[in-house]
Protein backbone atom coordinates (compact mmCIF):
# COMPACT_ATOMS: atom_id res chain seq x y z
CA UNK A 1 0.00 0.00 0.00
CA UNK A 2 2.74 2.60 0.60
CA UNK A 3 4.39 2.09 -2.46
CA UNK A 4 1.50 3.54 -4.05
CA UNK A 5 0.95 6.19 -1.38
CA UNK A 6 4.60 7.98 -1.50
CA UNK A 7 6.13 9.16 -4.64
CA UNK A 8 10.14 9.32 -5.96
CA UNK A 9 11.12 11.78 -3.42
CA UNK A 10 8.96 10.33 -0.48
CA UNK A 11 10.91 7.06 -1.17
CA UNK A 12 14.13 9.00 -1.45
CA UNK A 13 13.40 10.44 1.79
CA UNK A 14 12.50 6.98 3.76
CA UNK A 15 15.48 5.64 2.56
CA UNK A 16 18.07 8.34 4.06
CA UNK A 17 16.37 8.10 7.25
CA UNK A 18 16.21 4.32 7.30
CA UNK A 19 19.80 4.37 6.91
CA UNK A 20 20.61 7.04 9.46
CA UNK A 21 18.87 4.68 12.10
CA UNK A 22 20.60 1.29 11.45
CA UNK A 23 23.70 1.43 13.25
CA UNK A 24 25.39 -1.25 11.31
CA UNK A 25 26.77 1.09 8.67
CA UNK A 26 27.93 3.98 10.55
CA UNK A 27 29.71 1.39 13.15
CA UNK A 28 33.63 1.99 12.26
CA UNK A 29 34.15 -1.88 13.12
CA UNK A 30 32.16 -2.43 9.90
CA UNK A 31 33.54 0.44 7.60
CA UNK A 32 36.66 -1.12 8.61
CA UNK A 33 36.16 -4.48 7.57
CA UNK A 34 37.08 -4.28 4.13
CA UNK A 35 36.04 -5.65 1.07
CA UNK A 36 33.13 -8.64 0.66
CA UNK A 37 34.89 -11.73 -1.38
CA UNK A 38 32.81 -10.81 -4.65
CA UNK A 39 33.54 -7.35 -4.47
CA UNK A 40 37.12 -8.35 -4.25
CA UNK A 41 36.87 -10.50 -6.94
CA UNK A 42 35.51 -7.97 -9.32
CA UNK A 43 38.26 -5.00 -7.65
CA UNK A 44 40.68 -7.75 -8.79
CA UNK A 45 39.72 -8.57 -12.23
CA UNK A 46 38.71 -5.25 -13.71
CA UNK A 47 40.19 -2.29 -11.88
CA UNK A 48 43.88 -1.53 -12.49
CA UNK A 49 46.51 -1.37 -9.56
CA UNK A 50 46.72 2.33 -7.76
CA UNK A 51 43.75 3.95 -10.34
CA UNK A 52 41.55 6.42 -9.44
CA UNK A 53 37.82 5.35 -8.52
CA UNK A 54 35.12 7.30 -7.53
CA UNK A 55 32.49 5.12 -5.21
CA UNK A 56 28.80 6.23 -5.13
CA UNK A 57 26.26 5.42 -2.47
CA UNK A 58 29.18 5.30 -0.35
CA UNK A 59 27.59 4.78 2.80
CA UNK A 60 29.88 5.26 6.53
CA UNK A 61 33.11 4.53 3.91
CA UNK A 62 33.50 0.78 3.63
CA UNK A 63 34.12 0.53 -0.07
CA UNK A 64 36.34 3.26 -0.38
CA UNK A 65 38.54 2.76 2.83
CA UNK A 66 39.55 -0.38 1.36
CA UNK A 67 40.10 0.88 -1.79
CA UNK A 68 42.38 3.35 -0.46
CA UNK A 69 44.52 1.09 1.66
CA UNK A 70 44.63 -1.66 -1.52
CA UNK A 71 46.55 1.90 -2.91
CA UNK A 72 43.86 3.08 -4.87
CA UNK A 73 42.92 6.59 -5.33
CA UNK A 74 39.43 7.06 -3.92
CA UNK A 75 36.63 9.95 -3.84
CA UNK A 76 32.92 9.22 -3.10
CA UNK A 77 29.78 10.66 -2.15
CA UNK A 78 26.35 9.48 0.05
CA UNK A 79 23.19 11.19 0.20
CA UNK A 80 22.72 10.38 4.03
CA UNK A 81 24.41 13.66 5.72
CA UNK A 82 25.13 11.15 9.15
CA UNK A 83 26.77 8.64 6.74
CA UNK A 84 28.83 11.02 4.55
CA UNK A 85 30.17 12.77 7.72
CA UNK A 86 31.27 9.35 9.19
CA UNK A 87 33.20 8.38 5.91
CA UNK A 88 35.01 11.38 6.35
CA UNK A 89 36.30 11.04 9.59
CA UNK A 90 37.10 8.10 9.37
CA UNK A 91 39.08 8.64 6.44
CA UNK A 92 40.93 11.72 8.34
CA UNK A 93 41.21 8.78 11.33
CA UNK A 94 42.92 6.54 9.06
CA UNK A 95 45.27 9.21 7.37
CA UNK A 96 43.63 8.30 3.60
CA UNK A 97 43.72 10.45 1.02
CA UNK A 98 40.83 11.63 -1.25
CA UNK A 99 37.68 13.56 -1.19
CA UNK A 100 34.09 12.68 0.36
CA UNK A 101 30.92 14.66 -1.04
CA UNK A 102 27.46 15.31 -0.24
CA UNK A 103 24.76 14.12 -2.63
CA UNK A 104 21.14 14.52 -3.35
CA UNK A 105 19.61 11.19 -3.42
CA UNK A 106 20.56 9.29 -6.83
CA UNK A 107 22.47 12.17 -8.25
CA UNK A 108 25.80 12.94 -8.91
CA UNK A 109 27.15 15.92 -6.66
CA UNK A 110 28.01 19.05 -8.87
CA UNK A 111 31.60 19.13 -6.82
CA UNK A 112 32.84 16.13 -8.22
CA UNK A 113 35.36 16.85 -11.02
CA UNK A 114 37.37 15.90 -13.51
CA UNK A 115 37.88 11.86 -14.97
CA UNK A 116 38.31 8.85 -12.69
CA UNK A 117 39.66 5.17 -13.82
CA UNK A 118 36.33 3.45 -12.76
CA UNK A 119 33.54 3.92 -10.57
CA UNK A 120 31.90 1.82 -7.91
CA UNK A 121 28.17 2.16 -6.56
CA UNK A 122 28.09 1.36 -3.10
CA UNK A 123 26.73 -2.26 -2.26
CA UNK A 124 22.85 -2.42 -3.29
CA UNK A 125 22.62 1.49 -3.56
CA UNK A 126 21.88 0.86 -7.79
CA UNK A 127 18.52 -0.44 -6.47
CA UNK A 128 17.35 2.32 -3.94
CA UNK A 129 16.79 4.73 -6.73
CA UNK A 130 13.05 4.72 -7.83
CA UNK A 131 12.25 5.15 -11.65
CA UNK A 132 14.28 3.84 -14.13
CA UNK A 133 14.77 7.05 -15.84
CA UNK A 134 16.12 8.13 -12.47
CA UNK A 135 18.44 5.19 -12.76
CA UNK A 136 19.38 5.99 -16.13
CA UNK A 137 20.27 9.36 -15.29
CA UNK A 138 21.97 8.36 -12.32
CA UNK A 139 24.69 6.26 -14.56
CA UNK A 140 24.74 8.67 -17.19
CA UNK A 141 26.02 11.55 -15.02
CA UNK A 142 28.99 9.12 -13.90
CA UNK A 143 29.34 8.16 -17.54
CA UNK A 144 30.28 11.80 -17.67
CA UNK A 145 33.60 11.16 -15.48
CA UNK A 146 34.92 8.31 -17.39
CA UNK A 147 36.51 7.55 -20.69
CA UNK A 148 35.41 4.46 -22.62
CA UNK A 149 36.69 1.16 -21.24
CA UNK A 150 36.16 2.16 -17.64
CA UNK A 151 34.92 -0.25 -15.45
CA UNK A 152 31.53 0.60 -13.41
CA UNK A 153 30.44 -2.00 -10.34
CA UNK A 154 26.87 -2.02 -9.22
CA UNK A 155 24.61 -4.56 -7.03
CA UNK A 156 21.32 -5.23 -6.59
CA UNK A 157 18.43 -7.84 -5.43
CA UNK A 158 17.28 -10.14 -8.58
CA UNK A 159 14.30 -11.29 -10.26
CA UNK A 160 13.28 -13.52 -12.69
CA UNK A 161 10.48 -12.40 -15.52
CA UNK A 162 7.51 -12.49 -13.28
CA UNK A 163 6.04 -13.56 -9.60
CA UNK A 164 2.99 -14.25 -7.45
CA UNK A 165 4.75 -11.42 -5.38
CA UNK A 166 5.86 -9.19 -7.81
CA UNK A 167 2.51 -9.52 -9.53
CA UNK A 168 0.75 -8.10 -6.56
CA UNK A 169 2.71 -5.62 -5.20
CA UNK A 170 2.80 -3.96 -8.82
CA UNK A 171 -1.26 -4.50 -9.26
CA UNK A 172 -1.68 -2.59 -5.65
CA UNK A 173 0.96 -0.51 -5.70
CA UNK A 174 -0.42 0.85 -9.46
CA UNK A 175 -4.22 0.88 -8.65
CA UNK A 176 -2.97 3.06 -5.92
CA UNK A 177 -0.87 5.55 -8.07
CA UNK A 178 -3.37 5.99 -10.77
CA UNK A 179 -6.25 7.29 -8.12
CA UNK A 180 -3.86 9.55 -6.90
CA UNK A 181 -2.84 10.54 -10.52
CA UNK A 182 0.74 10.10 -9.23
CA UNK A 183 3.13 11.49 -11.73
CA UNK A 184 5.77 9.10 -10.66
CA UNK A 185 5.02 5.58 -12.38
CA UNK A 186 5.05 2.31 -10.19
CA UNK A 187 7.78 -0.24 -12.40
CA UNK A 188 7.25 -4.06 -11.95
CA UNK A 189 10.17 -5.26 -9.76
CA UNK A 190 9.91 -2.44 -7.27
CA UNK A 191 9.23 -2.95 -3.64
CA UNK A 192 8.82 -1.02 -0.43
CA UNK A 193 9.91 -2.35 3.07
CA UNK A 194 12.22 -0.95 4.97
CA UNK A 195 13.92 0.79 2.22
CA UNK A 196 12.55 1.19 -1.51
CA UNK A 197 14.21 -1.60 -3.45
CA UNK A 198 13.53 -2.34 -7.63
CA UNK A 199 14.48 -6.04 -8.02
CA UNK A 200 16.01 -6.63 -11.48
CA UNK A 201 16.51 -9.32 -14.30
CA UNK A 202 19.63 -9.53 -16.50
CA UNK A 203 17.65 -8.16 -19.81
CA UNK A 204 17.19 -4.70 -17.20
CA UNK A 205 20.30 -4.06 -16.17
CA UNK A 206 21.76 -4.53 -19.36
CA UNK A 207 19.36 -1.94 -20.71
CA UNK A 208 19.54 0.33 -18.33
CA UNK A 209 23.57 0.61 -18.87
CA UNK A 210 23.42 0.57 -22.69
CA UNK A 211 21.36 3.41 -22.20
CA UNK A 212 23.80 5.55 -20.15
CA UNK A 213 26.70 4.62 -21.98
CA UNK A 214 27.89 1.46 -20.72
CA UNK A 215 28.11 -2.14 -22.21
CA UNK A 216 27.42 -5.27 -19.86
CA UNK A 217 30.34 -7.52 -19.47
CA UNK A 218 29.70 -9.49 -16.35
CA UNK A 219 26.09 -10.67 -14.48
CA UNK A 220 26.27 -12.70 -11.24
CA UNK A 221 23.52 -13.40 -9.11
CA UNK A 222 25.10 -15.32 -6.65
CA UNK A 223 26.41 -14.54 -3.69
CA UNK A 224 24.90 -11.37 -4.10
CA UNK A 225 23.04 -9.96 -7.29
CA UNK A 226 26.16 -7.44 -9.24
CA UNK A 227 26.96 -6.53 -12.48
CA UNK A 228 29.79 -4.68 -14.46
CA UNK A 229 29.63 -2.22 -17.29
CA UNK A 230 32.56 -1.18 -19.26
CA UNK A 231 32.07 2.77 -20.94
CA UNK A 232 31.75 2.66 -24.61
C-alpha cells in the first residue's frame, strides 16, 4: 500500500532516514572491515593497480577505505548527511587520502570533477533509486567522469520475468498511483519495506547501462546480485 501512497522523493526520503537509524553502517568496526569476497573479486579482475575510482552510495566509507589502503585513489559521495560525515572522519582517522561529497539522493554531486579510472556504486545502492529514468540518469552523469573502457560496479536484489509477489505488489501498488494521478510511475520489480528496493533481471540491467553509456560484461547473481559495465 505505501508504495502507491509515496512518490520518488517520499521514497528518497525513507530511505536516508532508514539508513541514518541502522547502526550497522555507521559502526567503524564495519567500515573497517574491508572488502566482501565478490567485491574483491571484481576489484581484482577489472580495476587496475593504484587507479583512481570514484564510489557512489558510499555509505559510513566501507568501499572506499579499502580501496584506499589496496593503494587506490578514492573519492565518493552518500546522500545520508550522518553517513557522509562518518566516511570522512574516518578517512581523516585513518590518514587516507581523497575527497568525500554530499549528494542529493541518486544524483551525482556538482563538486565532483574531472575523470576517474572506474567507478563503484556502493553495495545495493543501484537499487534504492526509484524510476528507471532516475536510474538511467543516475549512470549517465557518472558516464560523464569516465573515458570508454572504464569499469563501473553495481549490485542489486534479482528477479526472474515475473512472480505471485511481484505480480501483486505492482497490481496494488499501481491501482494506488493511478487514483492519486501520481506522476511518478510504479515499475514491476519495485518494492517497499524498509527501504525502496527495484528487483532486477539480467535483460534490465543490461538496458539500463546501454542506455547511459555502458556495455554489460559481467552478471552474477550469486552470492549477491552485481553486475559490471565497461564505458563505450
Amino acid at each position: 500500500m505505501w508504495l502507491g501512497l509515496l512518490d520518488n522523493q517520499h521514497l528518497d526520503e525513507v530511505g536516508r532516514v532508514q539508513y541514518a537509524c541502522w547502526s550497522k553502517y555507521g559502526d567503524e568496526a564495519y567500515n573497517l572491515s574491508g572488502l566482501l569476497p565478490w567485491e574483491e573479486r571484481v576489484v581484482g579482475n577489472y580495476y587496475p593497480s593504484n587507479c583512481s575510482i570514484l564510489v557512489g552510495a558510499a555509505g559510513g566509507g566501507r568501499e572506499p577505505v579499502a580501496l584506499a589502503r589496496m593503494g587506490y585513489r578514492v573519492d565518493g559521495f552518500d546522500s545520508t548527511p550522518v553517513l557522509a560525515e562518518c566516511y570522512r572522519q574516518l578517512m581523516e582517522r585513518e590518514q587516507l587520502p581523497g575527497k568525500v561529497f554530499d549528494a542529493g539522493a541518486g544524483r551525482v554531486p556538482d563538486d565532483v570533477k574531472g575523470q576517474y579510472d572506474g567507478v563503484v556504486i556502493g553495495w545495493g545502492g543501484y537499487m534504492h533509486i526509484p524510476g528507471r529514468g532516475n536510474r538511467v540518469a543516475f549512470l549517465t552523469a557518472l558516464r560523464r567522469h569516465v573515458a570508454a573502457g572504464a569499469p563501473l560496479l553495481l549490485s542489486f536484489f534479482c528477479r526472474r520475468e515475473r512472480s505471485r509477489r511481484h505480480d501483486w505488489i505492482y497490481a496494488l501498488a499501481l491501482r494506488v498511483r493511478n487514483l492519486r494521478r501520481s506522476r511518478d510511475p510504479v515499475e514491476y520489480g519495485d518494492t517497499l519495506a524498509s527501504t525502496f528496493d527495484h528487483f532486477f533481471t539480467e535483460a534490465e540491467i543490461r538496458t539500463e547501462l546501454a542506455e547511459a553509456g555502458f556495455e554489460l560484461i559481467d552478471y552474477r547473481e550469486s552470492p549477491y546480485g552485481h553486475a559490471v559495465g565497461r564505458a563505450v
